[in-house]
Protein backbone atom coordinates (compact mmCIF):
# COMPACT_ATOMS: atom_id res chain seq x y z
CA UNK A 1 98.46 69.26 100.46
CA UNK A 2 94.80 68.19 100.27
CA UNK A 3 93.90 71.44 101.15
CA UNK A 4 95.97 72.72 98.48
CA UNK A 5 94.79 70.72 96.12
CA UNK A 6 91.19 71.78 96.68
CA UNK A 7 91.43 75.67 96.29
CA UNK A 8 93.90 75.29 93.08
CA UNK A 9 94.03 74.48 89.77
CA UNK A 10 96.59 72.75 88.51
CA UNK A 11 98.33 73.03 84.57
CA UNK A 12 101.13 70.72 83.25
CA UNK A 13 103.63 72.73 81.31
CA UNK A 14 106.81 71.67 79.58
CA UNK A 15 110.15 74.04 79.65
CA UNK A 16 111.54 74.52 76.01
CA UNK A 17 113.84 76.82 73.91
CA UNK A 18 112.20 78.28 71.18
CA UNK A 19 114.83 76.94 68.81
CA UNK A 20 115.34 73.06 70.22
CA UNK A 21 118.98 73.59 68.75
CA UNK A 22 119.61 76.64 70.40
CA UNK A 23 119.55 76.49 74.38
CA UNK A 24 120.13 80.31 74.56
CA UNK A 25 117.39 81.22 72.34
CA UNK A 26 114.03 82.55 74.43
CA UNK A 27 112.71 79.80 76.53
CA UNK A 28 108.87 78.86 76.14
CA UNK A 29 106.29 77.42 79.27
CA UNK A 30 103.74 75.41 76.91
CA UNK A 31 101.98 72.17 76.76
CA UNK A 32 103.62 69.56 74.70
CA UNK A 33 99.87 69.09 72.93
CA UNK A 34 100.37 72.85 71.79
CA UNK A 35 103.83 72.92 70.80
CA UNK A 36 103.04 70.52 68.35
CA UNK A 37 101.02 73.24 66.53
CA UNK A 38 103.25 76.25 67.23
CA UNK A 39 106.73 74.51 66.13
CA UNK A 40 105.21 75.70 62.79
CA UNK A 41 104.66 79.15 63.30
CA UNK A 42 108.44 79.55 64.45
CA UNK A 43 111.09 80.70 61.87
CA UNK A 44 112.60 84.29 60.60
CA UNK A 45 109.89 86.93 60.44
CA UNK A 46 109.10 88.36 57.02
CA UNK A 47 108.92 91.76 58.74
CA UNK A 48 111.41 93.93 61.17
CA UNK A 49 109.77 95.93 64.03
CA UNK A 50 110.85 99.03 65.44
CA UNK A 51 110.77 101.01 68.91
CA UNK A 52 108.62 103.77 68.93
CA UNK A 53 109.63 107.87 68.82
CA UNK A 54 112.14 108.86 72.01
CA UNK A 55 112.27 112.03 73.03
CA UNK A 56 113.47 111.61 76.56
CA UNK A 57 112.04 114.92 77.25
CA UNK A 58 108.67 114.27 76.41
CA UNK A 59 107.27 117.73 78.22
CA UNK A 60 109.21 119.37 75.68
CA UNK A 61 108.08 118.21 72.24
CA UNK A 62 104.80 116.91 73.56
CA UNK A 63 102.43 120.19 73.09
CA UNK A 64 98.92 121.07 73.12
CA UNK A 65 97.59 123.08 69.76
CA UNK A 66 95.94 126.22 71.27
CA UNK A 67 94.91 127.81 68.13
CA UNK A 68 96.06 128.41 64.42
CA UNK A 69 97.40 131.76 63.47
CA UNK A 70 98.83 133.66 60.48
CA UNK A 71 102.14 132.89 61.31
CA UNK A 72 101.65 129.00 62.72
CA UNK A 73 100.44 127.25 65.53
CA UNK A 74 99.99 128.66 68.85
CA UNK A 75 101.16 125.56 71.16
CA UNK A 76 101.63 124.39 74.89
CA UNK A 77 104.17 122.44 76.55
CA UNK A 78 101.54 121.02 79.04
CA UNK A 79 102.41 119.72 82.78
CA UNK A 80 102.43 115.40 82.26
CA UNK A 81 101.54 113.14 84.49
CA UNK A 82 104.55 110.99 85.87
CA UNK A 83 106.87 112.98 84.14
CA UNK A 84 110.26 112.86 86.04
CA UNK A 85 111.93 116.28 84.77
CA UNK A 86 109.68 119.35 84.90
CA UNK A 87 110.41 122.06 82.91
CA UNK A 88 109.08 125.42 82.29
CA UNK A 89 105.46 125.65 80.82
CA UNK A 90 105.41 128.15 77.63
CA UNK A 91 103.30 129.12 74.74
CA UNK A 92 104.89 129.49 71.45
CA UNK A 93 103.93 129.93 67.85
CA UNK A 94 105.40 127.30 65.96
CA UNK A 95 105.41 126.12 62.24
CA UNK A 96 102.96 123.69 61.72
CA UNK A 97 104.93 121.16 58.88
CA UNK A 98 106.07 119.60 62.34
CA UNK A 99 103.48 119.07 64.38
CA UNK A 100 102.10 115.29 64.01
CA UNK A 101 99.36 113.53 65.95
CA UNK A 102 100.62 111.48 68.55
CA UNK A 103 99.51 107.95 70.06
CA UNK A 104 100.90 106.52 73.50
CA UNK A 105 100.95 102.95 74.83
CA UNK A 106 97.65 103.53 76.68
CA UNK A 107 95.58 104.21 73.71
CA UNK A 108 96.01 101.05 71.79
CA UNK A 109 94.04 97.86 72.58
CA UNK A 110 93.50 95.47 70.40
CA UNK A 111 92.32 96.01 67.29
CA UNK A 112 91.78 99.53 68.73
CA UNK A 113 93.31 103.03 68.85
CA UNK A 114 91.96 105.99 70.96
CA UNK A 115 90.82 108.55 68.39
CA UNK A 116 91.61 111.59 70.86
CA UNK A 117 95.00 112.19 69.77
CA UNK A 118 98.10 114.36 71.66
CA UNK A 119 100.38 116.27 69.56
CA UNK A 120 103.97 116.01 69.35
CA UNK A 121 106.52 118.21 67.68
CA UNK A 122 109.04 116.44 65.17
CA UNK A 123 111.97 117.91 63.99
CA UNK A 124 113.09 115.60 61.45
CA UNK A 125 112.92 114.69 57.92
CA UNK A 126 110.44 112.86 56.90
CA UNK A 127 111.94 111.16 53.66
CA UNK A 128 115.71 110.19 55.70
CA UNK A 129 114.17 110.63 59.32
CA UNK A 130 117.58 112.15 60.53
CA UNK A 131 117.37 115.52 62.23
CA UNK A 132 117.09 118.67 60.54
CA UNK A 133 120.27 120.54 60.81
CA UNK A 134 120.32 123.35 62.47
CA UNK A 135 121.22 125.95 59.73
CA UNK A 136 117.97 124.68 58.09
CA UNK A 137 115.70 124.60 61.17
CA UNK A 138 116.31 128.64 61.32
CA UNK A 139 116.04 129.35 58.03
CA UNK A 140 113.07 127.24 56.93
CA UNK A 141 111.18 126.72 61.24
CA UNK A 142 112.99 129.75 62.76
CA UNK A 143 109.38 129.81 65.23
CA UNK A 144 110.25 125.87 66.16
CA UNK A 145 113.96 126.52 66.29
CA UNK A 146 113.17 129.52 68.86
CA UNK A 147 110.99 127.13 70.78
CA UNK A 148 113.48 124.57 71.24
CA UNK A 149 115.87 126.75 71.43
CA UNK A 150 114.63 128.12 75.55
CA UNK A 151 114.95 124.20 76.61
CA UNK A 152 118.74 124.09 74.99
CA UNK A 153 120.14 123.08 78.19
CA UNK A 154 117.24 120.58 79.34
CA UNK A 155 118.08 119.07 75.93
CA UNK A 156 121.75 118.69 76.10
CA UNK A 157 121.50 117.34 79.64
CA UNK A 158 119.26 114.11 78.08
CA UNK A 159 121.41 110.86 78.67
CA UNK A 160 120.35 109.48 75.61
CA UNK A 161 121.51 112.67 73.60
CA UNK A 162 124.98 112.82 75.52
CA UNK A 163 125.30 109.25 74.69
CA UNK A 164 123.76 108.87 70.77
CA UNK A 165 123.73 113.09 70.58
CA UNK A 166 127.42 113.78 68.77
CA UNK A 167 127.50 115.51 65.64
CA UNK A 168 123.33 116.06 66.00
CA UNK A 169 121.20 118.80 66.76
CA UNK A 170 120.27 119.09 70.32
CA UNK A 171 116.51 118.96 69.51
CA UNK A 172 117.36 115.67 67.94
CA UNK A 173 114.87 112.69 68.70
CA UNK A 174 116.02 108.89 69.19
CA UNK A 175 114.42 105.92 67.90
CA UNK A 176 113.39 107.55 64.73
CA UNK A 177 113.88 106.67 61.25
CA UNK A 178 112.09 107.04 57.86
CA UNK A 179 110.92 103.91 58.55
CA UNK A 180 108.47 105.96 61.50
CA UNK A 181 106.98 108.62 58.61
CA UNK A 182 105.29 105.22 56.83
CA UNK A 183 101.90 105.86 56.47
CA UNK A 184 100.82 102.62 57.89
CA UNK A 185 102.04 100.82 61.06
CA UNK A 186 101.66 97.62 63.04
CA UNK A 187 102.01 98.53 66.48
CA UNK A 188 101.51 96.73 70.34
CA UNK A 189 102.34 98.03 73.63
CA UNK A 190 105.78 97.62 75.43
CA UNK A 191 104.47 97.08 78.27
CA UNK A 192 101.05 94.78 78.05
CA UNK A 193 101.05 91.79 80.65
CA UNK A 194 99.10 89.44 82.95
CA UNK A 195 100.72 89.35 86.83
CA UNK A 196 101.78 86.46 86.69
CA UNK A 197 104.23 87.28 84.41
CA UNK A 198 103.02 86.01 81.06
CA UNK A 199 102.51 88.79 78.40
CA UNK A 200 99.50 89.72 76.62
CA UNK A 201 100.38 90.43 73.18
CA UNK A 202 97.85 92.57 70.99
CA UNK A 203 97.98 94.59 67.56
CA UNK A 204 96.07 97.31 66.19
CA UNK A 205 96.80 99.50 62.78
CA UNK A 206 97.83 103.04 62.62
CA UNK A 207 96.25 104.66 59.18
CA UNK A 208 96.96 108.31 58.86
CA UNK A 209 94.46 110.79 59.67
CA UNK A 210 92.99 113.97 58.11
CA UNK A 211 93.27 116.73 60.37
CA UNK A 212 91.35 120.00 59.53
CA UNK A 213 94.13 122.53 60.40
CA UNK A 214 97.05 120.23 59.52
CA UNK A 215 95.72 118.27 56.80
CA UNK A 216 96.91 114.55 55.98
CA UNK A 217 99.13 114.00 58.70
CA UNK A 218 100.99 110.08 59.77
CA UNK A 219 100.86 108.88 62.87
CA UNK A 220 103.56 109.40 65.36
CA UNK A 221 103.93 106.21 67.73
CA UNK A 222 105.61 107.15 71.51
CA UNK A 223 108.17 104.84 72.68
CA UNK A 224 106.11 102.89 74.94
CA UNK A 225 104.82 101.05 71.16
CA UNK A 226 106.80 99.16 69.23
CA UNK A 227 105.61 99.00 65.38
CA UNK A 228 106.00 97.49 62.10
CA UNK A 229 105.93 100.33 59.52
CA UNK A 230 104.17 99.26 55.68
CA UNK A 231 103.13 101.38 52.69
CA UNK A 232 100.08 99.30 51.74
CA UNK A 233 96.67 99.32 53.92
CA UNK A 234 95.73 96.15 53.14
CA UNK A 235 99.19 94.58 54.17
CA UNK A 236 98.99 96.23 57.25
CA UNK A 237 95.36 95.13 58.17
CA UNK A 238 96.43 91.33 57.09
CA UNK A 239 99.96 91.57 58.91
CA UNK A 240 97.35 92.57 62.47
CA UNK A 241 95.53 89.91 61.81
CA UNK A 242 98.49 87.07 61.83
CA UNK A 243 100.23 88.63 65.11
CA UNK A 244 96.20 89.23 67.04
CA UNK A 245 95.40 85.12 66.54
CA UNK A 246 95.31 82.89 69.43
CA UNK A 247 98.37 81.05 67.65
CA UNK A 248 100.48 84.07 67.67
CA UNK A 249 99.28 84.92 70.71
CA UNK A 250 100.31 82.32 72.02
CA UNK A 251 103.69 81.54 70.86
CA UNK A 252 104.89 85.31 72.40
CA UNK A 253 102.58 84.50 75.74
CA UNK A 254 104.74 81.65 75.91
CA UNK A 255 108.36 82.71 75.83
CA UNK A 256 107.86 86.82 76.72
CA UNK A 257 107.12 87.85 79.67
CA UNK A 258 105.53 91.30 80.34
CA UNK A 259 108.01 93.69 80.62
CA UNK A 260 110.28 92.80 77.56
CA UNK A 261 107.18 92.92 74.38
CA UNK A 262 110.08 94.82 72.60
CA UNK A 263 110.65 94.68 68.93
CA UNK A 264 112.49 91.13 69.04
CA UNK A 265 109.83 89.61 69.88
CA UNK A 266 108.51 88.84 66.56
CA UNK A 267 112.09 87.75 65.34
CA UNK A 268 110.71 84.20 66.12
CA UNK A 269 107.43 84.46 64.48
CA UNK A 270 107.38 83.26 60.57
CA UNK A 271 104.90 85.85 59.21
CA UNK A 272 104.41 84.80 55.50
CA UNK A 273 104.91 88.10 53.80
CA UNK A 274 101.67 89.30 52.16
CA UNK A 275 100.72 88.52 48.55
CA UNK A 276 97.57 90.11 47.45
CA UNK A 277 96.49 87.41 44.72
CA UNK A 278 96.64 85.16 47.93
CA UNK A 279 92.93 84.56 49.08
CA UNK A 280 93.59 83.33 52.29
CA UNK A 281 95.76 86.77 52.83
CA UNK A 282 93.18 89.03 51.38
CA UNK A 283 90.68 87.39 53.52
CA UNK A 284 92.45 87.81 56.67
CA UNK A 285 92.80 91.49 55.76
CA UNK A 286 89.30 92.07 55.59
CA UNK A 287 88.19 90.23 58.42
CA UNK A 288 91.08 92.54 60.41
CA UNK A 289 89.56 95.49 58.76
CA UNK A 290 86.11 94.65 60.20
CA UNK A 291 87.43 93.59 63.49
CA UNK A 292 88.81 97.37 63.88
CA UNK A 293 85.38 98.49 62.97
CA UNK A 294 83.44 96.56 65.54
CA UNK A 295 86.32 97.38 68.28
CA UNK A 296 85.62 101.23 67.46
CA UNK A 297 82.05 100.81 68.31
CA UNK A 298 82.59 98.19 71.41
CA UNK A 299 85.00 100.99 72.61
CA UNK A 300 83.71 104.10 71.49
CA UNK A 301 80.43 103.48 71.78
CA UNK A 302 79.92 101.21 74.52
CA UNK A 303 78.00 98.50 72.23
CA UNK A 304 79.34 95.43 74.65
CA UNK A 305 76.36 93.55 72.31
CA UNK A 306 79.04 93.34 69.78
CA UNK A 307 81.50 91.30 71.34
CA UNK A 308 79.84 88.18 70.19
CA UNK A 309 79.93 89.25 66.96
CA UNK A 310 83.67 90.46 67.62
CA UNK A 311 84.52 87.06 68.79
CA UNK A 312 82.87 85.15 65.58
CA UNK A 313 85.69 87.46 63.63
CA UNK A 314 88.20 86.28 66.03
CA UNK A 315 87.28 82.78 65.26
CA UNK A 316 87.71 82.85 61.63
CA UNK A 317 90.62 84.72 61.94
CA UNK A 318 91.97 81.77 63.88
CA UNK A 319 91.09 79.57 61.35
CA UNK A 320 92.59 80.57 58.89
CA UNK A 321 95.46 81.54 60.30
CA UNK A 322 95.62 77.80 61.07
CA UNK A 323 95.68 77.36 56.85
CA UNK A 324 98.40 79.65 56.88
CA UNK A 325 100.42 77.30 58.95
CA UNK A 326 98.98 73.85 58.63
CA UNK A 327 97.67 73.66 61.79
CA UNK A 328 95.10 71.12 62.13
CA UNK A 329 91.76 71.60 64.10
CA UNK A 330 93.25 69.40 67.01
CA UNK A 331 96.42 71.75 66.97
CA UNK A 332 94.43 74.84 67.21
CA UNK A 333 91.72 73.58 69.74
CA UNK A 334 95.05 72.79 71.83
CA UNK A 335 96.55 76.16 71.65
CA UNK A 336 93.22 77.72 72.63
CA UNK A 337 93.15 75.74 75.60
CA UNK A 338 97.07 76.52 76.50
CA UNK A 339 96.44 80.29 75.86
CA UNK A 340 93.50 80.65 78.34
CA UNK A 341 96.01 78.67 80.91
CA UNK A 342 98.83 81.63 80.83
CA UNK A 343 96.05 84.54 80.80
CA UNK A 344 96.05 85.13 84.83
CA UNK A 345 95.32 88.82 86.69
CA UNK A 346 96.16 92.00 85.00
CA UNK A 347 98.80 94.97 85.78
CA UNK A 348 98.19 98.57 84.80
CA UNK A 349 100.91 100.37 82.53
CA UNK A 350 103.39 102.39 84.33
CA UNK A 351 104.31 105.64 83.09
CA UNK A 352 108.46 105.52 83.01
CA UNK A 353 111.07 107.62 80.45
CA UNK A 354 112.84 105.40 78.55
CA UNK A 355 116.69 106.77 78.46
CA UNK A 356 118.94 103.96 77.38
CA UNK A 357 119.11 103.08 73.78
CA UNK A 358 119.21 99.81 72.85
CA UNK A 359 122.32 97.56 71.60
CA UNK A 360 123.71 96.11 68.55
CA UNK A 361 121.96 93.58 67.02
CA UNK A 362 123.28 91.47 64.47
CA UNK A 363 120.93 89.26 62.14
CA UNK A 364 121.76 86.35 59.95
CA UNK A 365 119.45 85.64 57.10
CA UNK A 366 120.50 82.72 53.98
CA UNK A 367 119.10 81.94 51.43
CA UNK A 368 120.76 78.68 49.51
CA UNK A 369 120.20 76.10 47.38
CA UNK A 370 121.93 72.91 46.56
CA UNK A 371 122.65 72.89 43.06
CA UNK A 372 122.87 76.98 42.63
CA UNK A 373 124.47 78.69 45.79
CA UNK A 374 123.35 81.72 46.83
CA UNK A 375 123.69 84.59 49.75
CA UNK A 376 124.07 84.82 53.50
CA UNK A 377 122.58 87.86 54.41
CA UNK A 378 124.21 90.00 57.33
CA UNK A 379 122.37 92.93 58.72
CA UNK A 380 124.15 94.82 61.49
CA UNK A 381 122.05 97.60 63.38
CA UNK A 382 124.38 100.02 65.06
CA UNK A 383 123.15 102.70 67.15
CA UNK A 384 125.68 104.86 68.69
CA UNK A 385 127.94 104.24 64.87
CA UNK A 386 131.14 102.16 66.87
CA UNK A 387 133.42 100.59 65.24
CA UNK A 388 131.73 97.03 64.27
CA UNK A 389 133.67 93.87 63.42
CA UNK A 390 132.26 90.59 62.78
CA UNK A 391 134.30 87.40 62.01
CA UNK A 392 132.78 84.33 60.86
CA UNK A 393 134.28 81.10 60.11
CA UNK A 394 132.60 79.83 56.92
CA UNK A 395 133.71 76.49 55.22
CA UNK A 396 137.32 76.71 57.02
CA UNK A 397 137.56 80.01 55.65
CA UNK A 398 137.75 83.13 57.61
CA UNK A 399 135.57 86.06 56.49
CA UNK A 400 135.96 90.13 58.58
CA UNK A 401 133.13 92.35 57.59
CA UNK A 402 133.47 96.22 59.56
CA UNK A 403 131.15 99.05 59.54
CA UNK A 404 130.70 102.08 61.44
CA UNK A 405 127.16 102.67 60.12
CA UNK A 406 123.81 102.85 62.02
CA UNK A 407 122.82 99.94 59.47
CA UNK A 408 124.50 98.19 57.08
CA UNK A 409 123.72 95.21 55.26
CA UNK A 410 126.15 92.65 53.79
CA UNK A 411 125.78 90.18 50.85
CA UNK A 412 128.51 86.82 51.26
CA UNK A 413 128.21 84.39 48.16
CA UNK A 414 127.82 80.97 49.08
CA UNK A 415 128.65 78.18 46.57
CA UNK A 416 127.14 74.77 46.13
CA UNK A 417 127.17 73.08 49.20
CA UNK A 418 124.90 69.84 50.35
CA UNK A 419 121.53 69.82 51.43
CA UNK A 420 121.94 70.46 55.33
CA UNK A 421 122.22 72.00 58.66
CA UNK A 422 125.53 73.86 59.25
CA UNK A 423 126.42 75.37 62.54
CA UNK A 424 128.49 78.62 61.29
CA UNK A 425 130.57 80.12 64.24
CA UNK A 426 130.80 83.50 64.71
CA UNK A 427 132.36 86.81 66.63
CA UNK A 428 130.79 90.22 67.15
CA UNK A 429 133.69 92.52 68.38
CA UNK A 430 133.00 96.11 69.22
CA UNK A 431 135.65 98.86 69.73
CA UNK A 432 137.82 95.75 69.71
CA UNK A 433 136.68 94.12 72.48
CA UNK A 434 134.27 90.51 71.54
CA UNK A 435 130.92 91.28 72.40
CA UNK A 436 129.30 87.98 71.12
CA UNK A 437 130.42 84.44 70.51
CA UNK A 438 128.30 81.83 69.08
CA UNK A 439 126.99 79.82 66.57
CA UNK A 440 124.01 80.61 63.52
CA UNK A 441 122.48 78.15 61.97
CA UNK A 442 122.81 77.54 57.90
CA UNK A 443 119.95 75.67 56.78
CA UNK A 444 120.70 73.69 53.21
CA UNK A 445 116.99 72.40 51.98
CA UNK A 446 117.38 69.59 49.20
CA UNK A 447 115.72 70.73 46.42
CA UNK A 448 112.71 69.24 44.87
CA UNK A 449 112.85 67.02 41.44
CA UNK A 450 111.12 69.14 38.94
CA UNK A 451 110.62 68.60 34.95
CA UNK A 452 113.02 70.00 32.84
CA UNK A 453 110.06 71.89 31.35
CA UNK A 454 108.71 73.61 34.44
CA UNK A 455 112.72 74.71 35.04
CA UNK A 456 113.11 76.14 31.92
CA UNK A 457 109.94 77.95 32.22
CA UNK A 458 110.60 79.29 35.97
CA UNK A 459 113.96 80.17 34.36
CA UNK A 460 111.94 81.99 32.00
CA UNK A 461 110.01 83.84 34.34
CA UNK A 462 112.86 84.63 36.29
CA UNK A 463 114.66 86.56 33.82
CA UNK A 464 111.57 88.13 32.49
């Protein structure tokens, strides 16, 4: 043991569910002196994330642009490396409204994006996202619909097709949504991790570039990213900045471990949403902004002399971040010191084709006063379109909501009820069989004593 003791270092960490309440929520490895500080960053996110593109086939819609012609691109389906089905190399000339840069998991660090983009063919809608049926792919892309048409087979064979593919085109992609043709994104790897087994969670921004063949053209993120899609540059820039501070950091270091940096893990982080007469927002925005500058040159460039000057940026960032939450210095200097703890060793990405969609989710948002009542919130995300049922027991009362839709939101009044934490028990039941059983939390704040004055004028506002 002495000799042990001598060659190691040694960390005390406590064992905790992210939600005290809630023993099946994610659990967290932490000190208690950090906690303390990150208790306040956990809550419901402002902002839903998303997996990136699937195309399950990726030697088939990723393609090399050989040259521009009268008639449309001349492409490639190039050999990959890793890739697990081969299939036949051709060149084709295909219309180029659907050919959109493309970034993989291995080109984003943080606050960084490799510049050298692939190319990927989409054929979807960019306003819904869905497919583009196939009467209108060979009237209006009969080239791309030609294309796809030689792998028909290689497509239909795709597990992810035979099991989300009925009723869609068999050059459909998975994964996608109008939510992916947002000109701005959010976006961190899948897989990003430390061997131990603690993740390594970092952000950069997606803008959309100007291409001089293809002209202003969004970026397409592969499914080894996950992303969170915006409309406004500077929201997108600030939103980086939150999720790339040592507090955020930490608090997904702490309960994710390397291989599951999915979309749900920011389910537990309370991202203020971003207000632009905010200061402390727009500042954080601008710093991220600059922090993707210097990372361009650190990478791109090879100017290691800016790190310093990387890592003052990082700093501030941090600090006011801190504002954001009420973290004191203490707090923060704590987290700091837990975060450098979980960084150990480092694993390479592995290349793997992602063919199992992912389940349905079911989120509970409420928002409730007192005196006035209000709305529980009930989102249900529904890939593969079964038959949905959930039952909830609210107040004694029994309430069935059904859908069949991909996603469907529903809006349950809530009267008056005192300030509060109820537990609400609930079902999710699938094709009639119970999927889930548990429990959500409704939380009833009392509301503060304000002048009659300042009511009637919010009351004002409101209805203005």
């Amino acid at each position: 043991m002495e000799d042990v003791k001598a060659i190691t270092r040694r960390f005390e960490i406590v064992f905790l569910p992210v939600e005290i309440s809630k023993p099946d929520s994610p659990w967290m490895q932490i000190t208690e002196k950090a906690y303390e500080g990150i208790k306040k960053v956990l809550g419901k996110s402002g902002y839903r994330a998303y997996e990136g593109v699937n195309t399950a086939l990726n030697q088939v819609y990723w393609i090399e642009i050989l040259d521009e012609t009268p008639q449309g691109l001349l492409i490639r389906n190039p050999i990959l490396p890793g890739q697990k089905k081969k299939v036949e190399v051709v060149e084709a000339i295909v219309e180029k409204d659907l050919i959109y840069p493309l970034v993989r998991g291995r080109d984003v660090k943080k606050w960084f994006v490799e510049s050298n983009y692939g190319w990927i063919i989409v054929p979807h809608d960019p306003k819904t996202g869905k497919p583009i049926i196939e009467n209108v792919m060979k009237m209006k892309y009969p080239k791309a619909f030609e294309y796809f048409f030689k792998f028909k087979d290689e497509l239909e064979k795709r597990s992810i097709h035979k099991l989300w593919g009925k009723d869609r085109p068999f050059y459909s992609i998975y994964a996608i949504g109008s939510y992916t043709f947002q000109p701005y994104k959010v976006v961190w790897k899948e897989i990003s991790g430390k061997i131990s087994g603690k993740a390594e969670f970092h952000t950069c921004v997606l803008e959309p570039i100007n291409h001089p063949i293809l002209g202003n053209r969004i970026v397409i993120p592969d499914h080894k990213l996950m992303l969170i899609p915006l409309n406004n540059r500077d929201e997108a820039y600030y939103v980086s900045a939150v999720l790339n501070s040592s507090i955020v950091s930490l608090t997904i270091s702490a309960y994710a471990i390397e291989t599951t940096i999915d979309p749900r893990v920011v389910e537990h982080i309370r991202v203020p949403e971003f207000n632009p007469s905010d200061p402390i927002h727009q500042k954080l925005s601008e710093l991220s902004k600059k922090a993707h500058e210097i990372a361009k040159e650190i990478y791109e460039k090879k100017k290691d002399e800016l790190k310093p000057e990387l890592q003052k940026i990082e700093d501030e960032i941090d600090k006011l971040v801190a504002q954001l939450y009420g973290i004191t210095d203490e707090e923060l200097k704590e987290i700091k010191k837990c975060l450098k703890i979980l960084k150990e060793g480092e694993i390479e990405e592995e290349e793997e084709e992602i063919e199992i969609p992912k389940d349905v989710q079911v989120n509970f948002n409420a928002n409730v006063k007192p005196s006035l009542g209000g709305n529980l919130e009930i989102t249900i995300i529904n890939p593969q379109k079964q038959k949905i049922t959930i039952e909830l027991d609210l107040f004694g009362k029994t309430e069935k909501l059904e859908t069949d839709k991909e996603e469907e939101t529903f809006k349950i009044k809530i009267k008056p009820i005192e300030p509060g934490e109820y537990e609400i028990p609930f079902k999710v039941i699938v094709d009639r069989n119970v999927k889930e059983e548990g429990k959500f939390t409704l939380y009833v704040e009392k509301e503060k004593k304000v002048r009659k004055k300042d009511r009637l004028d919010d009351m004002l506002d409101e209805l203005l």
